[in-house]
Structure formats: C-alpha cells, structure tokens
PDB file of N, CA and C in Angstrom:
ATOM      1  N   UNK A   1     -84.474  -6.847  -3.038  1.00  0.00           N
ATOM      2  CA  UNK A   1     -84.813  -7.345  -4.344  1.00  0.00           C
ATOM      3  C   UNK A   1     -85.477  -8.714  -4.258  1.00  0.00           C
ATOM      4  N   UNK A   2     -85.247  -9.778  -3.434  1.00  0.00           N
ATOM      5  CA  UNK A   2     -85.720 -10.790  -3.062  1.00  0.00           C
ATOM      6  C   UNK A   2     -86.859 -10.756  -2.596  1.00  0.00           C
ATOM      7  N   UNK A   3     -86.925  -9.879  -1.642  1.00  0.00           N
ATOM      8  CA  UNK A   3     -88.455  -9.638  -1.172  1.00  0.00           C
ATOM      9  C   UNK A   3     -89.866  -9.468  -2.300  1.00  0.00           C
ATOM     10  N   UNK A   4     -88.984  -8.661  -3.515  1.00  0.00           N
ATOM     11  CA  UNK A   4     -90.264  -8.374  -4.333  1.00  0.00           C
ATOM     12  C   UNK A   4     -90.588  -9.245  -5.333  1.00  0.00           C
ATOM     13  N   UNK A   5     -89.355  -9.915  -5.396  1.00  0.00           N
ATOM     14  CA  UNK A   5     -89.602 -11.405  -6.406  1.00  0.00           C
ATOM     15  C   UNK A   5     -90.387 -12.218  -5.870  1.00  0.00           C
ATOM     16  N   UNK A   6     -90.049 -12.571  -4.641  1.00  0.00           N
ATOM     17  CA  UNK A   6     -91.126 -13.484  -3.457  1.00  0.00           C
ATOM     18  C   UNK A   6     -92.234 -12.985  -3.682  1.00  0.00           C
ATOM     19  N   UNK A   7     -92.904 -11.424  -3.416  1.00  0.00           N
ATOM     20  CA  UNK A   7     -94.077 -11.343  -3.131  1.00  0.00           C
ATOM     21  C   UNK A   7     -94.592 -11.222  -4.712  1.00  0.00           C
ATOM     22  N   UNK A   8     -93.993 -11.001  -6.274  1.00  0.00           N
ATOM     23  CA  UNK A   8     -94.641 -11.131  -7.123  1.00  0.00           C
ATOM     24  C   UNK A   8     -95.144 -12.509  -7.304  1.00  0.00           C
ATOM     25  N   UNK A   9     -94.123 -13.376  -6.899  1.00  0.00           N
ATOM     26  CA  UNK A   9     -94.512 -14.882  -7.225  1.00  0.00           C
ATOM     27  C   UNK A   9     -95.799 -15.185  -6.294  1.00  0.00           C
ATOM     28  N   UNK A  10     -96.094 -14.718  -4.986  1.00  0.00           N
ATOM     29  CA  UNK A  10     -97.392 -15.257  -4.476  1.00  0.00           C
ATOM     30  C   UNK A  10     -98.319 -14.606  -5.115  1.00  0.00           C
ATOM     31  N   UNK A  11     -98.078 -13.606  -5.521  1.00  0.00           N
ATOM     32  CA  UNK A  11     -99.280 -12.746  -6.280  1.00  0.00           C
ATOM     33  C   UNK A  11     -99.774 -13.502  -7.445  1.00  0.00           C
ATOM     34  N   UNK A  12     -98.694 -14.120  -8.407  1.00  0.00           N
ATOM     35  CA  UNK A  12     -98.807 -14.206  -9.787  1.00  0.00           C
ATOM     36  C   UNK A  12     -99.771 -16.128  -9.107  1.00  0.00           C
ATOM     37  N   UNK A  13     -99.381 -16.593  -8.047  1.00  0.00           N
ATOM     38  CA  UNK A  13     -99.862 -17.801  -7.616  1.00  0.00           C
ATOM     39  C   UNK A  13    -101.557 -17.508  -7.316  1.00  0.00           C
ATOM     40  N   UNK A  14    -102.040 -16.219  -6.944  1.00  0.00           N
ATOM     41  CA  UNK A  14    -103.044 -16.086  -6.222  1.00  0.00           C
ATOM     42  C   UNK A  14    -103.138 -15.744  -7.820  1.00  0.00           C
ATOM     43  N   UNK A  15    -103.414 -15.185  -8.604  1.00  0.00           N
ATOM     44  CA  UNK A  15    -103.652 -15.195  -9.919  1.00  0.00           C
ATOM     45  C   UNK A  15    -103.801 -16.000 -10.341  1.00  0.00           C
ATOM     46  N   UNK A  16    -102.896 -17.369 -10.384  1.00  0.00           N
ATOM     47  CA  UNK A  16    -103.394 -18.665 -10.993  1.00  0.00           C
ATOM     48  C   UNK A  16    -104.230 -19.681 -10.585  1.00  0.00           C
ATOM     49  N   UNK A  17    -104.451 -19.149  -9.091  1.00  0.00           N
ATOM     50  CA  UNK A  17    -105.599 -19.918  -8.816  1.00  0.00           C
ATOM     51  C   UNK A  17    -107.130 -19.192  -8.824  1.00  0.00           C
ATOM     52  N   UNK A  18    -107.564 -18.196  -8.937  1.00  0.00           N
ATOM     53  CA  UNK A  18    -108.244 -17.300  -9.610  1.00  0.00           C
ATOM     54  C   UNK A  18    -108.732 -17.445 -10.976  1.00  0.00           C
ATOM     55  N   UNK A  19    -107.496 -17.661 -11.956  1.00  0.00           N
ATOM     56  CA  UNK A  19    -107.584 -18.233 -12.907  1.00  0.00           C
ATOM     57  C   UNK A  19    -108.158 -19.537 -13.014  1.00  0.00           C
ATOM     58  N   UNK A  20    -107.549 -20.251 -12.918  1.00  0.00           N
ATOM     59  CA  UNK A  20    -107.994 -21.884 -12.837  1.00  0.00           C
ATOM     60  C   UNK A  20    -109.493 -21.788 -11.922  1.00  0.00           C
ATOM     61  N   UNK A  21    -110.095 -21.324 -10.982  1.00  0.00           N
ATOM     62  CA  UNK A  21    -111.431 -21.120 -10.680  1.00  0.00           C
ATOM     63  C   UNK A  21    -111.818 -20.782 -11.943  1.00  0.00           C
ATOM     64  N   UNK A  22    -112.107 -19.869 -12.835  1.00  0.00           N
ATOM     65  CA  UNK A  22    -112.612 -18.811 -13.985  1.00  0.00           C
ATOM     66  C   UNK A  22    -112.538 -20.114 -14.921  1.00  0.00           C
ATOM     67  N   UNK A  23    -111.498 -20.711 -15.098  1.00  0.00           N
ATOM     68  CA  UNK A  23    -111.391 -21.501 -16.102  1.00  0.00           C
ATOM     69  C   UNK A  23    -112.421 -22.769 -15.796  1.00  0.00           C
ATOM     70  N   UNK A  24    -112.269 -23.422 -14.640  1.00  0.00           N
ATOM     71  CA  UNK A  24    -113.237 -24.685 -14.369  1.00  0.00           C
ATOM     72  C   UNK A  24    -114.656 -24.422 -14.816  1.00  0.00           C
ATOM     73  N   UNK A  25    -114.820 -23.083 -14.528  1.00  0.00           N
ATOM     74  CA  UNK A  25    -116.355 -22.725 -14.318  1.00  0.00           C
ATOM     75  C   UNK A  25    -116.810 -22.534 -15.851  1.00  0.00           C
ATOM     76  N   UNK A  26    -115.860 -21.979 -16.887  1.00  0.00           N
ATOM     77  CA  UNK A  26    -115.960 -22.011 -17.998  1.00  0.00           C
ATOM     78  C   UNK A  26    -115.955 -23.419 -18.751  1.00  0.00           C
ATOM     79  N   UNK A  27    -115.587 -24.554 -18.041  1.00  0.00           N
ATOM     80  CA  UNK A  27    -115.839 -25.900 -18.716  1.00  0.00           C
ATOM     81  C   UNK A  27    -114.377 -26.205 -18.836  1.00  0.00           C
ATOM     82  N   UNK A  28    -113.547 -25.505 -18.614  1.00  0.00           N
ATOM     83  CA  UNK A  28    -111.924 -25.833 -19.385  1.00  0.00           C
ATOM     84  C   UNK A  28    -111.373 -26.779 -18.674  1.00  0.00           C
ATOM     85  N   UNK A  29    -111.300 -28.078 -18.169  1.00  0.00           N
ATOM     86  CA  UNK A  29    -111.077 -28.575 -16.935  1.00  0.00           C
ATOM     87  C   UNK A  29    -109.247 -28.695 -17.263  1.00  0.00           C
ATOM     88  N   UNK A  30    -108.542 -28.614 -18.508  1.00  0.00           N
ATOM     89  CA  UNK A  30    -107.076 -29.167 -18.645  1.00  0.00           C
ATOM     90  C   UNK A  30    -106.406 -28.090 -17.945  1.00  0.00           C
ATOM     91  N   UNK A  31    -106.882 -26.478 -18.520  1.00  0.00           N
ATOM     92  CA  UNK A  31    -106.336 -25.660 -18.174  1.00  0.00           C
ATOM     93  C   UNK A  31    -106.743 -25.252 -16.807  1.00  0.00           C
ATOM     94  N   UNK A  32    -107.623 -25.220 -16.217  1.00  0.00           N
ATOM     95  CA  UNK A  32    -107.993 -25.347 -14.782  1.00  0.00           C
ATOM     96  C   UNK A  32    -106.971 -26.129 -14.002  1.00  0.00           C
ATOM     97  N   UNK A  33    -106.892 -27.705 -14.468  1.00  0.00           N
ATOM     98  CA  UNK A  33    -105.936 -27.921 -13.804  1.00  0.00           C
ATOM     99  C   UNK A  33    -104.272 -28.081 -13.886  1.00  0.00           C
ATOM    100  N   UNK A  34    -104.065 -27.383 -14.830  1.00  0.00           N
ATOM    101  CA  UNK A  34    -102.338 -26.997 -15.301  1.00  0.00           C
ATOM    102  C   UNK A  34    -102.267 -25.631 -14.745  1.00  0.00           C
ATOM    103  N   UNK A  35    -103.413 -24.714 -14.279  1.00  0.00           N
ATOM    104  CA  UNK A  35    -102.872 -23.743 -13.585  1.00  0.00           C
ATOM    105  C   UNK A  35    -102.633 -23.730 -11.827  1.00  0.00           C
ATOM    106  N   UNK A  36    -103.338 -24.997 -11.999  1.00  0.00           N
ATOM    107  CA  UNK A  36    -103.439 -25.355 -10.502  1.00  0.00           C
ATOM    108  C   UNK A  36    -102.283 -25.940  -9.948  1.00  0.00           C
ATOM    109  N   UNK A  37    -101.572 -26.532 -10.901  1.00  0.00           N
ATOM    110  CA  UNK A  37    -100.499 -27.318 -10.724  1.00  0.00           C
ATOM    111  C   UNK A  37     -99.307 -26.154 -10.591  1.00  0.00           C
ATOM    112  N   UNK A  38     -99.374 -25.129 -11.596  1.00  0.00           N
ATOM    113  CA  UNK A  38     -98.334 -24.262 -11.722  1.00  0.00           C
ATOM    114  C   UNK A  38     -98.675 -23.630 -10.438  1.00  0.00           C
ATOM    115  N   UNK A  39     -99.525 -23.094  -9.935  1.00  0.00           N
ATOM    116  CA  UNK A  39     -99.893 -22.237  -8.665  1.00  0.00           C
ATOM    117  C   UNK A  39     -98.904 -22.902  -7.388  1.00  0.00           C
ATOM    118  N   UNK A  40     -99.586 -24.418  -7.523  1.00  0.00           N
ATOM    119  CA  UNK A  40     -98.774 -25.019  -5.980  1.00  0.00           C
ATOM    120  C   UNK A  40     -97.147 -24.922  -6.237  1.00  0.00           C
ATOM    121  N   UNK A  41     -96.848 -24.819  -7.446  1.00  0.00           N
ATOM    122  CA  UNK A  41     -95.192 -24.857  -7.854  1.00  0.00           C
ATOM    123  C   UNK A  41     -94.530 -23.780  -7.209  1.00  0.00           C
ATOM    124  N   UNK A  42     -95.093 -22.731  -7.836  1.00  0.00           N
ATOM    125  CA  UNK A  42     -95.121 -21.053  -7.374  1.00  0.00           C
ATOM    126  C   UNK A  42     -94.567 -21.507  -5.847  1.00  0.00           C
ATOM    127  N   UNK A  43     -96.199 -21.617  -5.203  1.00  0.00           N
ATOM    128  CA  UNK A  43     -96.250 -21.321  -3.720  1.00  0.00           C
ATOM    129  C   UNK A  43     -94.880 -22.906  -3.139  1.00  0.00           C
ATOM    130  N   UNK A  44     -94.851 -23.549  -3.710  1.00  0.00           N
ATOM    131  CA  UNK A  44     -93.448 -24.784  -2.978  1.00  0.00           C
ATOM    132  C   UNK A  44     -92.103 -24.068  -3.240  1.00  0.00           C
ATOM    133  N   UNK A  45     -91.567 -23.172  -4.305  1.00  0.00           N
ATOM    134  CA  UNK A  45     -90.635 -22.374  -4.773  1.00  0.00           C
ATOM    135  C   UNK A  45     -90.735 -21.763  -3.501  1.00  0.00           C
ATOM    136  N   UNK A  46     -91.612 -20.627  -2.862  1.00  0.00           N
ATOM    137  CA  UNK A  46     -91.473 -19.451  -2.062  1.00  0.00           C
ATOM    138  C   UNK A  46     -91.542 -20.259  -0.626  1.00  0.00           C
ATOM    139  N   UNK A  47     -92.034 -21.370  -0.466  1.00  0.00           N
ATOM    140  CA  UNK A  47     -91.554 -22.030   0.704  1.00  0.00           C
ATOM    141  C   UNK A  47     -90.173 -22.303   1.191  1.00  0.00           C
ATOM    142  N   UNK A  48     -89.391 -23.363   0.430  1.00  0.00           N
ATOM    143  CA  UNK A  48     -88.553 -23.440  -0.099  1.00  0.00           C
ATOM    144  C   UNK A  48     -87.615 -22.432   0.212  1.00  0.00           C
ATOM    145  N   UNK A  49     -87.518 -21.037  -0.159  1.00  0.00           N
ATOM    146  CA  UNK A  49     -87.244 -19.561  -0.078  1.00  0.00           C
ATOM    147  C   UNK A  49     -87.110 -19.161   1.693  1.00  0.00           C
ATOM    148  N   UNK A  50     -88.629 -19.391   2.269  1.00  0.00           N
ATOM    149  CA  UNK A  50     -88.425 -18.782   3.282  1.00  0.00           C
ATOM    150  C   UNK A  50     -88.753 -19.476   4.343  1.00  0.00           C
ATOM    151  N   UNK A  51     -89.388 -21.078   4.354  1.00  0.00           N
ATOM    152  CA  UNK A  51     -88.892 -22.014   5.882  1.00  0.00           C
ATOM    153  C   UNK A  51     -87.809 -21.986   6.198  1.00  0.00           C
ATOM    154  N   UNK A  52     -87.543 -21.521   7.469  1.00  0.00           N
ATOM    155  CA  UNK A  52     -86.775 -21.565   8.566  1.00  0.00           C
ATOM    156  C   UNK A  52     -86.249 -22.940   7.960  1.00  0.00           C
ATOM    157  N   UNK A  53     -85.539 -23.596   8.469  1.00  0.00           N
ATOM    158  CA  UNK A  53     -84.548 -25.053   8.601  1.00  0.00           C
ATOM    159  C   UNK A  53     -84.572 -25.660  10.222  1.00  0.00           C
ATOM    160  N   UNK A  54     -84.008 -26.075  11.131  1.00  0.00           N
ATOM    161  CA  UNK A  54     -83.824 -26.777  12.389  1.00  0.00           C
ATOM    162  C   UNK A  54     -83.229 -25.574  12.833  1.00  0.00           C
ATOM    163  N   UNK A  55     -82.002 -24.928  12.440  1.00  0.00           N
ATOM    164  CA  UNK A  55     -81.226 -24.327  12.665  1.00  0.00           C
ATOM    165  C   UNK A  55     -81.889 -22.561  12.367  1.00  0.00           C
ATOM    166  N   UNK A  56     -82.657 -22.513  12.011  1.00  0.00           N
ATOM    167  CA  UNK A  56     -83.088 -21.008  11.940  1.00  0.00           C
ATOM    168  C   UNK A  56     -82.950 -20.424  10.929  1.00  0.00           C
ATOM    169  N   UNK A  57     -82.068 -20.934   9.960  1.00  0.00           N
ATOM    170  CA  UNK A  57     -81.344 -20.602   9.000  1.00  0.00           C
ATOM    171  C   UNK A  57     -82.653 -20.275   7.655  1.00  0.00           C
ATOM    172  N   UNK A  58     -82.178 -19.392   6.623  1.00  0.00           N
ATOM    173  CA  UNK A  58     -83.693 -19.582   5.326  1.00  0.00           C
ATOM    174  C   UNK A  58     -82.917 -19.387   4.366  1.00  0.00           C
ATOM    175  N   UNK A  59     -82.940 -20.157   2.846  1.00  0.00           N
ATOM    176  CA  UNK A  59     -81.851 -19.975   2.225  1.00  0.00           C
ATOM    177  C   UNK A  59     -81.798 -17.802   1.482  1.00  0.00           C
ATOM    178  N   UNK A  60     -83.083 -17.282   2.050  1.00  0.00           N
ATOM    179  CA  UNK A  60     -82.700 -16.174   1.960  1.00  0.00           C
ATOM    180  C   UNK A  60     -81.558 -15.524   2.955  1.00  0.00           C
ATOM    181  N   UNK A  61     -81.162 -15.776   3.553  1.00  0.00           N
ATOM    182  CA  UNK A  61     -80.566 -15.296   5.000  1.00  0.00           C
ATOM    183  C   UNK A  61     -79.174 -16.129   4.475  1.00  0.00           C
ATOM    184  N   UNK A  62     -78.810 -17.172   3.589  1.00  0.00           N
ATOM    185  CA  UNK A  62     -77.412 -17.401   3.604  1.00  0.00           C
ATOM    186  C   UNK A  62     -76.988 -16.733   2.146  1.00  0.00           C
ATOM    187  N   UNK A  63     -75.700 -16.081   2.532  1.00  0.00           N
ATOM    188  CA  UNK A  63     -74.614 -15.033   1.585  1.00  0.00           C
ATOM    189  C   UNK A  63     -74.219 -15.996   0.733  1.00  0.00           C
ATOM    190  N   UNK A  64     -74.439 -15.004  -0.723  1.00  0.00           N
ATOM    191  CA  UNK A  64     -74.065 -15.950  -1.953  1.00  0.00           C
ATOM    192  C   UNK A  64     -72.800 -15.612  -2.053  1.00  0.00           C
ATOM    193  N   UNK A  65     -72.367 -16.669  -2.333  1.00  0.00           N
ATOM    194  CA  UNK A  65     -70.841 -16.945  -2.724  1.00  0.00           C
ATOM    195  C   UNK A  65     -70.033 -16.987  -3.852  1.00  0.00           C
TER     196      UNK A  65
END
C-alpha cells in the first residue's frame, strides 16, 4: 500500500512540474511557481520515505507501533 502512495505522489509531482512548465509559458508566473514549490514538497516527502539513514534503516522498513 505504501508503495502505491509513493509512486502516486511522484507521479502527481511529475504532473506539477509539467504543469507549472504549461503555466509559465502561458504568462502565469504565481501559479507556475506555487506548483513548483508544491512539486519539490511532493518529491522531499518521498525522500524522506525512502533514504536509507547511516544505519540502512528507511522509515518505510520500521514497524508501526
């Protein structure tokens, strides 16, 4: 179930930066760059998710309690 939340969120990220291209080019520069902002959020969330740590560890890989 994690897996597909992860990979909707890079999807919905590659969407918002897609978007925000479409939008710049249309003149929109606020929303261009509020989707740009939301995009890197996305993609720091799914980092976050699945860097390793020192220890090997990913907070997907530790059992909720």
């Amino acid at each position: 179930m994690t897996d597909l939340v992860l990979s909707i969120l890079v999807l919905a990220a590659a969407v918002f930066v897609f978007g925000a291209f479409v939008a710049w080019r249309r003149g929109d520069r606020n929303r261009a760059g509020l989707m740009t902002i939301l995009a890197f959020a996305l993609m720091v969330n799914v980092a976050i998710w699945t860097v390793p740590t020192d220890n090997g560890a990913t907070l997907i890989d530790t059992p909720a309690d």
